[in-house]
PDB file of N, CA and C in Angstrom:
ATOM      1  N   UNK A   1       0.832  -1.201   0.000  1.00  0.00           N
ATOM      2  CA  UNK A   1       0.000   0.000   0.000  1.00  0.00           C
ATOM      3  C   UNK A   1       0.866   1.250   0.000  1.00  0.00           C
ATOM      4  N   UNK A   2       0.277   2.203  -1.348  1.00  0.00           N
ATOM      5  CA  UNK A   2       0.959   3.419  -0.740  1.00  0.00           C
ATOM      6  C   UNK A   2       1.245   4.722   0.523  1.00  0.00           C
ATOM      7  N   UNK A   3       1.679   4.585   1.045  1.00  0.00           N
ATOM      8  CA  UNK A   3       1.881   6.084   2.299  1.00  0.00           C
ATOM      9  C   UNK A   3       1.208   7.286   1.517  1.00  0.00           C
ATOM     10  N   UNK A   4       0.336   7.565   2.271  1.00  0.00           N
ATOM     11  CA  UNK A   4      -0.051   9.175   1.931  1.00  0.00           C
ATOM     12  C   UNK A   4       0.829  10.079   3.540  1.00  0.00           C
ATOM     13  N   UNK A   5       1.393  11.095   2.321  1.00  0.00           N
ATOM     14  CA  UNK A   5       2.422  11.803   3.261  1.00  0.00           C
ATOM     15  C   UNK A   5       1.499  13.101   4.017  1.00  0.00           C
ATOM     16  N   UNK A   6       1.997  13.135   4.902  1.00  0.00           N
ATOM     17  CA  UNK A   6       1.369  14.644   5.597  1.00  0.00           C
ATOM     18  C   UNK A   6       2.623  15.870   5.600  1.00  0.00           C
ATOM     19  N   UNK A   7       1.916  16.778   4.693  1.00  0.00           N
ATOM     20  CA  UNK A   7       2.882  17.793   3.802  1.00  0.00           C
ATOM     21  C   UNK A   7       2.110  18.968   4.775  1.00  0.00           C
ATOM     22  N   UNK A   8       3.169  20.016   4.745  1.00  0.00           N
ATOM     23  CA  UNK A   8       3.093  21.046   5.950  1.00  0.00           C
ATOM     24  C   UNK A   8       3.559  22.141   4.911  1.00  0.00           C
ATOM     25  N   UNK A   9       3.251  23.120   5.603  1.00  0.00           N
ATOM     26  CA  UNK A   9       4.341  24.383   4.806  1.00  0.00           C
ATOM     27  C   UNK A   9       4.931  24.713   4.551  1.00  0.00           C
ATOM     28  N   UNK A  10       6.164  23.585   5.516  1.00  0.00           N
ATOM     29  CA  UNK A  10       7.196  23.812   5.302  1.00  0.00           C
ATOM     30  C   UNK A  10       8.296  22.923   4.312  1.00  0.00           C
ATOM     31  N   UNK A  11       7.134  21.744   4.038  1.00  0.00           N
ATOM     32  CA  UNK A  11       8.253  20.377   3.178  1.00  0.00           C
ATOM     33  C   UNK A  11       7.180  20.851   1.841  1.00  0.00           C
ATOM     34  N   UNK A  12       6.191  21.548   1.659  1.00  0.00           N
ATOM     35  CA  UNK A  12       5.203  21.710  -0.024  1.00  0.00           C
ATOM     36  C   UNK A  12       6.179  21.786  -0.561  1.00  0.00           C
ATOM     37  N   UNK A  13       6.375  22.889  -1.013  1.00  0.00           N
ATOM     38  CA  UNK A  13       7.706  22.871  -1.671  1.00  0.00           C
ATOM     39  C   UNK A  13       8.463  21.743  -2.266  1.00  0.00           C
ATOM     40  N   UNK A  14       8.828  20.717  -1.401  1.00  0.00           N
ATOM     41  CA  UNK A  14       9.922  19.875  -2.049  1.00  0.00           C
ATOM     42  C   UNK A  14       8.996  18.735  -1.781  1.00  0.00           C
ATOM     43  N   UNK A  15       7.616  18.371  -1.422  1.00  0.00           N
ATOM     44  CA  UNK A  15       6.819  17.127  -1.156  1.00  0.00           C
ATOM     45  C   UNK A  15       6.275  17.093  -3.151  1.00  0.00           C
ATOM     46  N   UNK A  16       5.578  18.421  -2.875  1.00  0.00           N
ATOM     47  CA  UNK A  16       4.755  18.630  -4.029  1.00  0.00           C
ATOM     48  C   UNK A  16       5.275  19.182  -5.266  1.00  0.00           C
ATOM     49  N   UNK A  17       5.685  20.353  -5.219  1.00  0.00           N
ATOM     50  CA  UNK A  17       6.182  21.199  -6.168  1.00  0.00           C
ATOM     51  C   UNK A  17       7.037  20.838  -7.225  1.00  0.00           C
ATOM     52  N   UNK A  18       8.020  20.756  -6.698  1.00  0.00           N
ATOM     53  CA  UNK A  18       9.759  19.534  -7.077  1.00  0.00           C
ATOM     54  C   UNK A  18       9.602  18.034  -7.229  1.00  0.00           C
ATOM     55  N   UNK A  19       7.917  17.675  -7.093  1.00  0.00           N
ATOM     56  CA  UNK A  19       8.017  15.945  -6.861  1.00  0.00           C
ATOM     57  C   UNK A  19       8.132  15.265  -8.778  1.00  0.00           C
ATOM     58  N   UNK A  20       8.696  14.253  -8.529  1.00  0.00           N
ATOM     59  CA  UNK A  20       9.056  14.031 -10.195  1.00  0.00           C
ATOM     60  C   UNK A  20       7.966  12.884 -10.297  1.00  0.00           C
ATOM     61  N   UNK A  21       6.846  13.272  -9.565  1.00  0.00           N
ATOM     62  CA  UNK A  21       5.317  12.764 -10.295  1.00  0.00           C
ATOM     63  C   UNK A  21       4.291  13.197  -9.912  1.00  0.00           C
ATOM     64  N   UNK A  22       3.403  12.740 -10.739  1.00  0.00           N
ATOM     65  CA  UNK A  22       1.688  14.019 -10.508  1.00  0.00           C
ATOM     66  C   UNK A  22       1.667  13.487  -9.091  1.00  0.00           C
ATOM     67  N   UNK A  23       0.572  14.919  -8.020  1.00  0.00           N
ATOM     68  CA  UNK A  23       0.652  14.768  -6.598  1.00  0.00           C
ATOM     69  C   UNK A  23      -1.028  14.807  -6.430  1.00  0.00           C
ATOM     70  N   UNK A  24      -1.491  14.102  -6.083  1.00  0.00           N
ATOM     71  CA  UNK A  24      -2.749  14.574  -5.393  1.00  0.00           C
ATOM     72  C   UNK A  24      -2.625  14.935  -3.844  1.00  0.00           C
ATOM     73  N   UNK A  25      -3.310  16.266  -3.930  1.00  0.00           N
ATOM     74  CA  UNK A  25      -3.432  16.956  -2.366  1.00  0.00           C
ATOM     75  C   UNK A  25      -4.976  16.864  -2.035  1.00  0.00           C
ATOM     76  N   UNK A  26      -4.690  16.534  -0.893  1.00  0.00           N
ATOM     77  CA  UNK A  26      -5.972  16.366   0.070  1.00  0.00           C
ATOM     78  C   UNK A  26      -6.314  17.463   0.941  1.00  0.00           C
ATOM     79  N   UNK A  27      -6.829  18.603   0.799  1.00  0.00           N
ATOM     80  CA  UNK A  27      -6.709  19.771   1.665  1.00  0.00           C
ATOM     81  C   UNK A  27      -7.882  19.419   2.631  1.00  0.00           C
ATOM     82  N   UNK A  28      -7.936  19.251   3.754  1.00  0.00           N
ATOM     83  CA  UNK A  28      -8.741  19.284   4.958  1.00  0.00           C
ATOM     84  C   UNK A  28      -8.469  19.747   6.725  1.00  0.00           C
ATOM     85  N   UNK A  29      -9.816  19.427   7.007  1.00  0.00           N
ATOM     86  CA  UNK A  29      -9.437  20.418   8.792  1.00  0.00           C
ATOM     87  C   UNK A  29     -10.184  18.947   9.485  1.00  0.00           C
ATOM     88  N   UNK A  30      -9.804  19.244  10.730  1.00  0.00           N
ATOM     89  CA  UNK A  30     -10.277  18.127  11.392  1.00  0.00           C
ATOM     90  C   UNK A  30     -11.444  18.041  12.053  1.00  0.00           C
ATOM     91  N   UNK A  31     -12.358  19.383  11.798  1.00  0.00           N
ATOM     92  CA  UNK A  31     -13.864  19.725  12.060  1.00  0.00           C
ATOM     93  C   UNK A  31     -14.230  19.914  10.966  1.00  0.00           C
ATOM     94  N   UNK A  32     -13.918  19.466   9.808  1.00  0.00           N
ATOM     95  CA  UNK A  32     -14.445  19.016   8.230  1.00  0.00           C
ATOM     96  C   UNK A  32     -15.084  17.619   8.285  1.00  0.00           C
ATOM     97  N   UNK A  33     -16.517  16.989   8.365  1.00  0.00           N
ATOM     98  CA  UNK A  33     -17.211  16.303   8.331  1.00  0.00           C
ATOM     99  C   UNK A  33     -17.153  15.623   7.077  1.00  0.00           C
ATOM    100  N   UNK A  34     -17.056  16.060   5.797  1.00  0.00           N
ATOM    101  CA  UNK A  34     -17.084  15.660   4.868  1.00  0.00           C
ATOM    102  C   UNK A  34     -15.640  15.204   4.349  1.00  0.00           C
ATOM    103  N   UNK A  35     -14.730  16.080   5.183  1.00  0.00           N
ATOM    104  CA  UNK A  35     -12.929  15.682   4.788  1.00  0.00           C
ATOM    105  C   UNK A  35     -12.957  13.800   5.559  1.00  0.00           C
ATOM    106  N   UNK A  36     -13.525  13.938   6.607  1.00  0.00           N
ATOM    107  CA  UNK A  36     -13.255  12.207   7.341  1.00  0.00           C
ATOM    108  C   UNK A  36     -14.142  11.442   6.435  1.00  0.00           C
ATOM    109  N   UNK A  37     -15.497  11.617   5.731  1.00  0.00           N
ATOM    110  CA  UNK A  37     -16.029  10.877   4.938  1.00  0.00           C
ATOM    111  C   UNK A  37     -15.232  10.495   3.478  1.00  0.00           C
ATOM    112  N   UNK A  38     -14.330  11.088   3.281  1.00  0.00           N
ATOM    113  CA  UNK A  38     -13.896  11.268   2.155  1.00  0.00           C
ATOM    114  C   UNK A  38     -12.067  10.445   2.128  1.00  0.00           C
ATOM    115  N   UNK A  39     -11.675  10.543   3.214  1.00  0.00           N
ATOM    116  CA  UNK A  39     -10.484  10.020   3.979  1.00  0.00           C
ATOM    117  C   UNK A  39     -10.519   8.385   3.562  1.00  0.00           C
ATOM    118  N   UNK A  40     -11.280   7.609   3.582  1.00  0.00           N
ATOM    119  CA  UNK A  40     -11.241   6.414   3.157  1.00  0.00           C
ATOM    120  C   UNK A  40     -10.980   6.070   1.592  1.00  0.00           C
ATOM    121  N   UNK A  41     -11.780   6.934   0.814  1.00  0.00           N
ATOM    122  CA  UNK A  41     -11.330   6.842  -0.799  1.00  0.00           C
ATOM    123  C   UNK A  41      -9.645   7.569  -1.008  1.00  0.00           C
ATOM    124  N   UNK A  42      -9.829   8.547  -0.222  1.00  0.00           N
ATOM    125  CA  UNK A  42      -8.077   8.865  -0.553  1.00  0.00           C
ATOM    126  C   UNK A  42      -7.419   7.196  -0.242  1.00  0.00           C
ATOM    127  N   UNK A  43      -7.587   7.148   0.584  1.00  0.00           N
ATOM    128  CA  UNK A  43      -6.583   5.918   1.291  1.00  0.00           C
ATOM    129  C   UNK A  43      -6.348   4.475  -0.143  1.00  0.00           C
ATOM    130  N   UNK A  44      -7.850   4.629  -0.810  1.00  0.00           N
ATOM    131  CA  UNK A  44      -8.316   3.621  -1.491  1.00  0.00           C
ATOM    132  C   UNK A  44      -7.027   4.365  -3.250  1.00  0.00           C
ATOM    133  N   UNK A  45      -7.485   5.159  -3.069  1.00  0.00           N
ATOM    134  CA  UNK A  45      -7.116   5.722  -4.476  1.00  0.00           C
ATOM    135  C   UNK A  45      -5.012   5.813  -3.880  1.00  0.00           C
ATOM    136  N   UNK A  46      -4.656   5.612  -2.947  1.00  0.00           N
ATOM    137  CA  UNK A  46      -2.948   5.743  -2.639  1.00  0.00           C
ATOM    138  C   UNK A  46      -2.956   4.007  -3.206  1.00  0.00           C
ATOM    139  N   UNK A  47      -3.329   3.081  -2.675  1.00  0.00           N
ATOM    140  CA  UNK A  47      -3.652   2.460  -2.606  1.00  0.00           C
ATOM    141  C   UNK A  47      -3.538   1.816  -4.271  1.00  0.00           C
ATOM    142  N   UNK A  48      -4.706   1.689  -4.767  1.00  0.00           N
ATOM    143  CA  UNK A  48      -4.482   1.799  -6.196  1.00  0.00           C
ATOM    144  C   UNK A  48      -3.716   2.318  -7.123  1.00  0.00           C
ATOM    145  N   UNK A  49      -3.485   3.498  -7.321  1.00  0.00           N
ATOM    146  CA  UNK A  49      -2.250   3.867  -7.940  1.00  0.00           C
ATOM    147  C   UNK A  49      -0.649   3.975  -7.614  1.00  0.00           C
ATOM    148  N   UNK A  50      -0.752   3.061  -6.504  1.00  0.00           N
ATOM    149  CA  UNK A  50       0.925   3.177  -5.723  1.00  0.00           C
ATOM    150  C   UNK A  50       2.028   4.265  -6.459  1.00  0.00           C
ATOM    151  N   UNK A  51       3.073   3.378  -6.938  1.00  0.00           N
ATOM    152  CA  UNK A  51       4.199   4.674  -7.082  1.00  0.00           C
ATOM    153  C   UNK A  51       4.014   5.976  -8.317  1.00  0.00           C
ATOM    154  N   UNK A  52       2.656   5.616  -8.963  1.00  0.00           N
ATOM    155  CA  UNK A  52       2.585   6.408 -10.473  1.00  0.00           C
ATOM    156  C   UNK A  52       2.165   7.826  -9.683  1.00  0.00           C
ATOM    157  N   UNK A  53       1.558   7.606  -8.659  1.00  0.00           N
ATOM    158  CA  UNK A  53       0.897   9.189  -8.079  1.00  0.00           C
ATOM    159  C   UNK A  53       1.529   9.276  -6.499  1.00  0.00           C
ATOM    160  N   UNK A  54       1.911  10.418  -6.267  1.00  0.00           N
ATOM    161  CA  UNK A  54       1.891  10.552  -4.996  1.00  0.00           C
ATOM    162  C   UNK A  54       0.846  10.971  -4.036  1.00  0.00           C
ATOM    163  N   UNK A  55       0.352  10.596  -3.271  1.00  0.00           N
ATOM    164  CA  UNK A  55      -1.028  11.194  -2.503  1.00  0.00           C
ATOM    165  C   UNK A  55      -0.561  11.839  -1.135  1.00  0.00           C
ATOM    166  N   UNK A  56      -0.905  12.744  -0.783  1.00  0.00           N
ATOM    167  CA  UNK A  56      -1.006  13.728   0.222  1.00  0.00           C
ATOM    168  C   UNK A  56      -1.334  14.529   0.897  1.00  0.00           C
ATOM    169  N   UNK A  57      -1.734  14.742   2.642  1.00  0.00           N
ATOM    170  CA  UNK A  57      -2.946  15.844   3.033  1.00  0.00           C
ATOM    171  C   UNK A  57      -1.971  16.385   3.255  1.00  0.00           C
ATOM    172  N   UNK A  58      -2.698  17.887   3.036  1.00  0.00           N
ATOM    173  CA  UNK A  58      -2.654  19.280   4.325  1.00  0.00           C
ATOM    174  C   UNK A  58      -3.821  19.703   4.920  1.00  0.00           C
ATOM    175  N   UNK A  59      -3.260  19.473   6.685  1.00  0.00           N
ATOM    176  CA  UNK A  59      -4.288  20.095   7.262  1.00  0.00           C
ATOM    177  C   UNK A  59      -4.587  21.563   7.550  1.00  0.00           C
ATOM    178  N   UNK A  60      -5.537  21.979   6.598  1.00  0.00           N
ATOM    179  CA  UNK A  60      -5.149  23.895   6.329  1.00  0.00           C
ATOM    180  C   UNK A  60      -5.207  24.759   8.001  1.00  0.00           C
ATOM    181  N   UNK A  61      -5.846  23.855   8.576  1.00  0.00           N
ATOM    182  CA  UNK A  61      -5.795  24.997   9.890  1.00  0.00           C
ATOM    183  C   UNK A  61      -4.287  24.992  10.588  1.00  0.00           C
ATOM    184  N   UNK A  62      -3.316  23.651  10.272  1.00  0.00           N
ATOM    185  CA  UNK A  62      -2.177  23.845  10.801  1.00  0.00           C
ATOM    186  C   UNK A  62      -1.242  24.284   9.483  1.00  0.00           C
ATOM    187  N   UNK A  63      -1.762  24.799   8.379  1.00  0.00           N
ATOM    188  CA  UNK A  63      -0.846  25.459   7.235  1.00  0.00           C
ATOM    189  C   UNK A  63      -1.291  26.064   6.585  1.00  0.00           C
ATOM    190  N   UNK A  64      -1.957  27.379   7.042  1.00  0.00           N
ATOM    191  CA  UNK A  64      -2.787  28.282   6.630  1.00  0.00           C
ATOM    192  C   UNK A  64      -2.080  28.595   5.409  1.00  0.00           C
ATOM    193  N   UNK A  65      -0.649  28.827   4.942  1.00  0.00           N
ATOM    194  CA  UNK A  65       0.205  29.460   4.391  1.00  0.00           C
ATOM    195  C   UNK A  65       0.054  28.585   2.795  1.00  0.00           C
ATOM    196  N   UNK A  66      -0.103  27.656   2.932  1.00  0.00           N
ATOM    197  CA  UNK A  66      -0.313  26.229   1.720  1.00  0.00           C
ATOM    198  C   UNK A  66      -1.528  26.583   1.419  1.00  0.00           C
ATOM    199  N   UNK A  67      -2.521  26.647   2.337  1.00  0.00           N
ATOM    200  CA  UNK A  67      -4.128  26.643   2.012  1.00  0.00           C
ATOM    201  C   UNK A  67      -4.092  27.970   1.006  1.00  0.00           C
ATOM    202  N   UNK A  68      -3.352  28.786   1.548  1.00  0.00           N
ATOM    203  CA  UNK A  68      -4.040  30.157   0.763  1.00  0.00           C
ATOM    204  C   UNK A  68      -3.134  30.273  -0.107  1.00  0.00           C
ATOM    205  N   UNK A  69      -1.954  30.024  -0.327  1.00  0.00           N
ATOM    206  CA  UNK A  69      -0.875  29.892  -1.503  1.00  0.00           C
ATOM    207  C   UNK A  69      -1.734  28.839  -2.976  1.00  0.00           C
ATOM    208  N   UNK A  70      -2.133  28.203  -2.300  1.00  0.00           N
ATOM    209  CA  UNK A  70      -3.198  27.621  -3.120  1.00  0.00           C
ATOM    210  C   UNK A  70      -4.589  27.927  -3.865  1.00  0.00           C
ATOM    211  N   UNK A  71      -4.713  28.642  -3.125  1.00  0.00           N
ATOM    212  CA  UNK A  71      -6.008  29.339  -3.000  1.00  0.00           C
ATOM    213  C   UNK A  71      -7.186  28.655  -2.627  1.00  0.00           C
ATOM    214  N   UNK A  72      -7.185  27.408  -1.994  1.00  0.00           N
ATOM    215  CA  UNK A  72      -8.198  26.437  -1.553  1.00  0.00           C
ATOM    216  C   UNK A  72      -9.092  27.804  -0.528  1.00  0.00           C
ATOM    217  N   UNK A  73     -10.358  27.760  -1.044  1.00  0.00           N
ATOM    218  CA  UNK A  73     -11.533  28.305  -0.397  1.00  0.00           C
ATOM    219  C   UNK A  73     -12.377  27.353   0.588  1.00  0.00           C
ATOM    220  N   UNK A  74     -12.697  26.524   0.370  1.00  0.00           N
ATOM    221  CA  UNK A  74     -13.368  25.124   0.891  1.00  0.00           C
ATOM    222  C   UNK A  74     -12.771  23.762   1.046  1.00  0.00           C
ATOM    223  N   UNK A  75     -13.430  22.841   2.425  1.00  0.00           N
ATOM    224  CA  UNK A  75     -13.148  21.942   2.148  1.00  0.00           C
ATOM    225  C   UNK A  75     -14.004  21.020   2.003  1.00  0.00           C
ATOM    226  N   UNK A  76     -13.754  19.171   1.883  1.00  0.00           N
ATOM    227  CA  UNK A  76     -12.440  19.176   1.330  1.00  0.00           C
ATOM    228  C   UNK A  76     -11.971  20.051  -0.062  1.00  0.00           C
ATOM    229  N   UNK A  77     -10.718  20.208  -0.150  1.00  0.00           N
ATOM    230  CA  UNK A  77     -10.550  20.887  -1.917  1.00  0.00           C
ATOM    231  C   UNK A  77      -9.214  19.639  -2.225  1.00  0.00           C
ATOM    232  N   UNK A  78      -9.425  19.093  -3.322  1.00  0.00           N
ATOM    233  CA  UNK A  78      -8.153  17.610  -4.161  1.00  0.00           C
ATOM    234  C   UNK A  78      -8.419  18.800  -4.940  1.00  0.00           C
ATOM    235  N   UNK A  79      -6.726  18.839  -5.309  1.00  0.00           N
ATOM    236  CA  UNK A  79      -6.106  19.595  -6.135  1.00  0.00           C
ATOM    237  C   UNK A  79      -4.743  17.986  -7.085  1.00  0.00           C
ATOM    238  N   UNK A  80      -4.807  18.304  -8.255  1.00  0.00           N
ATOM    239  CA  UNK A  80      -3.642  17.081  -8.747  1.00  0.00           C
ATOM    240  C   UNK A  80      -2.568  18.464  -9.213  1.00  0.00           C
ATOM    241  N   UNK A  81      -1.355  18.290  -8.900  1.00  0.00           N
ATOM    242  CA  UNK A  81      -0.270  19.065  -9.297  1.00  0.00           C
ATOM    243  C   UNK A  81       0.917  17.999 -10.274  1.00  0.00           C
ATOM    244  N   UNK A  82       1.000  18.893 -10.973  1.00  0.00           N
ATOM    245  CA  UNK A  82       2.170  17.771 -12.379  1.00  0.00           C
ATOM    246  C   UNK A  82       2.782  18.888 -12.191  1.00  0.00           C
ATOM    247  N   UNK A  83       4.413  18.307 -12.159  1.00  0.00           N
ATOM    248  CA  UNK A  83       5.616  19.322 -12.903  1.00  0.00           C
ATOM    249  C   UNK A  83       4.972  20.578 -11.867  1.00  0.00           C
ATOM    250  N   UNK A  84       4.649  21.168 -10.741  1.00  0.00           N
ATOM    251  CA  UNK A  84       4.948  21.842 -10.167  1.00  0.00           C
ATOM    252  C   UNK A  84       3.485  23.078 -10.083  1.00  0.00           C
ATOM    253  N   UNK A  85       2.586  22.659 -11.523  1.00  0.00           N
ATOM    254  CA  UNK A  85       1.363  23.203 -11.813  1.00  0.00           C
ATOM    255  C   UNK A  85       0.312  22.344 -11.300  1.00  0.00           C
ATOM    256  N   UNK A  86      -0.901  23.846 -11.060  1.00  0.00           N
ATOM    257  CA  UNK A  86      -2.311  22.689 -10.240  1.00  0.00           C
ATOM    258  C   UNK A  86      -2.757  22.343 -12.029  1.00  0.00           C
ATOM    259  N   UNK A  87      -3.184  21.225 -12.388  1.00  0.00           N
ATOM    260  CA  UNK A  87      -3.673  20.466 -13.440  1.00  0.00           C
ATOM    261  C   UNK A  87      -5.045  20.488 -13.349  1.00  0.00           C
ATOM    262  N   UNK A  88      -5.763  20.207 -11.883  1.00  0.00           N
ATOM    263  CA  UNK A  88      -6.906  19.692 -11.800  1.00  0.00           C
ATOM    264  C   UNK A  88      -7.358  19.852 -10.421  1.00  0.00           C
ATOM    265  N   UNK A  89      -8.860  20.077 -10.629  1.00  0.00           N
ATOM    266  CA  UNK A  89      -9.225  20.661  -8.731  1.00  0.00           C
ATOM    267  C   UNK A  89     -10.502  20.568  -8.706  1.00  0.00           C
ATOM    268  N   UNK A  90     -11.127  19.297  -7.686  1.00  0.00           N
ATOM    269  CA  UNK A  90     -11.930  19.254  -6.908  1.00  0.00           C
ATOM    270  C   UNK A  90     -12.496  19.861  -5.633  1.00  0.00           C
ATOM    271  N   UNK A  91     -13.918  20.016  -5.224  1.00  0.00           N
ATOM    272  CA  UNK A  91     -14.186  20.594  -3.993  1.00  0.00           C
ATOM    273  C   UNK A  91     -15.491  19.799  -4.141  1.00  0.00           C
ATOM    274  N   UNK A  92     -14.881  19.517  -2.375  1.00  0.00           N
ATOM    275  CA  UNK A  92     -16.598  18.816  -1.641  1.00  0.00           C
ATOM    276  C   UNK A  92     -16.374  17.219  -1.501  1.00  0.00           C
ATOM    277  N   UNK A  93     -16.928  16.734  -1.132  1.00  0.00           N
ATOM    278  CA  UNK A  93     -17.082  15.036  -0.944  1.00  0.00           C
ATOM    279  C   UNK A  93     -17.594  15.262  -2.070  1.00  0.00           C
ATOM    280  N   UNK A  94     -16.384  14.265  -3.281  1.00  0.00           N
ATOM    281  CA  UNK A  94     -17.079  13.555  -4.526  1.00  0.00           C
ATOM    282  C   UNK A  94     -16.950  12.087  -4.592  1.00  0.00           C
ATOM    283  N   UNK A  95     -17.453  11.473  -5.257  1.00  0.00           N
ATOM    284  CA  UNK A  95     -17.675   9.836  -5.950  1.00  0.00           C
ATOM    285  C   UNK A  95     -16.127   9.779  -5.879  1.00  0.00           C
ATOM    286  N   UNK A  96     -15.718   8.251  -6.095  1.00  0.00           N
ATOM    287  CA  UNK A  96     -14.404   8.005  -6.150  1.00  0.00           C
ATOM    288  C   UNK A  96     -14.270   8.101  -7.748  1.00  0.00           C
ATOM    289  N   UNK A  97     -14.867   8.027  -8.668  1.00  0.00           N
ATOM    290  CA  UNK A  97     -14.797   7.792 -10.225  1.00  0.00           C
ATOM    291  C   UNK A  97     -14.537   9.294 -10.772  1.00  0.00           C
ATOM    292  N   UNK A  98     -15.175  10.518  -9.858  1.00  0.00           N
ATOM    293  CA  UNK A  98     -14.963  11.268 -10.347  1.00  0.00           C
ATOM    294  C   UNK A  98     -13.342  11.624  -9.968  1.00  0.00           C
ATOM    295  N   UNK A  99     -12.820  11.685  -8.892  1.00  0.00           N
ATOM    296  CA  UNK A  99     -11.485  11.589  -8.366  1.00  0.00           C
ATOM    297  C   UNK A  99     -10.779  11.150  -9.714  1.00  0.00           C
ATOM    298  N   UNK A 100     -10.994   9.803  -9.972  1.00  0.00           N
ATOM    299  CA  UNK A 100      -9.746   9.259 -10.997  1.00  0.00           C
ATOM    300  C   UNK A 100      -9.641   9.740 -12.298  1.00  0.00           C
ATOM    301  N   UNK A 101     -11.269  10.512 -12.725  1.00  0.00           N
ATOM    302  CA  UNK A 101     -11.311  11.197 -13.890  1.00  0.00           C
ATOM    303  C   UNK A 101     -10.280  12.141 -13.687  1.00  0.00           C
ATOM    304  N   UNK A 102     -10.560  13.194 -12.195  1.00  0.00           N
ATOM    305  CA  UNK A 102      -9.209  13.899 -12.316  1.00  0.00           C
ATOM    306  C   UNK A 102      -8.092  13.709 -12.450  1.00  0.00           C
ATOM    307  N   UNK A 103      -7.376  12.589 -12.182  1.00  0.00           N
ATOM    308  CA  UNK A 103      -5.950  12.542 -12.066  1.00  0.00           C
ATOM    309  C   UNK A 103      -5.777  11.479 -12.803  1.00  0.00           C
ATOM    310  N   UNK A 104      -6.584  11.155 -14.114  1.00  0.00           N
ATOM    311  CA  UNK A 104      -5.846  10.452 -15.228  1.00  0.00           C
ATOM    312  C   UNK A 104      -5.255  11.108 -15.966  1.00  0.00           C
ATOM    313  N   UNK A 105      -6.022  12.699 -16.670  1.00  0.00           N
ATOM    314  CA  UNK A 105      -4.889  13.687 -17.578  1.00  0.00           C
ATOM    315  C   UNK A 105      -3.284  13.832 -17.087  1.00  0.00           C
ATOM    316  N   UNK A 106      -3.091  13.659 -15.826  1.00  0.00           N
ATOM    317  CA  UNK A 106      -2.120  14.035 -15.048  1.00  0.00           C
ATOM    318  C   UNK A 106      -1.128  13.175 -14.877  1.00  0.00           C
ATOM    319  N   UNK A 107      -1.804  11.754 -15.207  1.00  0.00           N
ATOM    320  CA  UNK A 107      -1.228  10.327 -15.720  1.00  0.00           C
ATOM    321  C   UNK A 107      -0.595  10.270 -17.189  1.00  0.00           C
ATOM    322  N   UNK A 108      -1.326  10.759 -18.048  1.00  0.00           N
ATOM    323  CA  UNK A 108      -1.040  10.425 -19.008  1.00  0.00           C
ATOM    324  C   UNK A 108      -0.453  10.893 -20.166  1.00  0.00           C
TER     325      UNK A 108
END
């Protein structure tokens, strides 16, 4: 199974940015109801795509600085980053099918 990393403000930069493969970010808070409903398909989707994607949260209330460098307004917000650019960006508890729609361009 793949590790989903917990990326801070201070490792984005070299977790995400610099990573030499597409990243899915998991932006959530821990009084986000819909971020813990949603926490199991991340796990599922690291999981499934092992080393081709990297998967990863930030928790925006402990990295305000990522959240808004990002510009994430809501959560949850999955953002897929390639080569250092956001590619693709979700908001809200979605389907897992829609997830992989996002981060196949980013695959391929």
């Amino acid at each position: 199974m793949a590790e989903i990393r917990d990326v801070t403000d201070a490792t984005f930069e070299q977790d995400v940015l610099k990573s030499d493969r597409p990243v899915l970010i998991d932006f959530w808070a821990e009084w986000c109801a819909p971020c813990r409903q949603l926490a199991p398909t991340i796990k599922e989707i690291a999981s499934e795509y092992g080393e081709k994607l990297r998967v990863v949260k930030v928790d925006v209330d402990a990295n305000p600085k990522t959240a808004s460098q990002m510009q994430v307004r809501a959560m949850p917000t999955l953002l897929v980053v390639k080569n250092g650019a956001v590619v693709g960006q979700l908001v809200g508890r979605v389907p897992k099918d829609k997830i992989k729609a996002l981060i196949a361009p980013a695959l391929g």
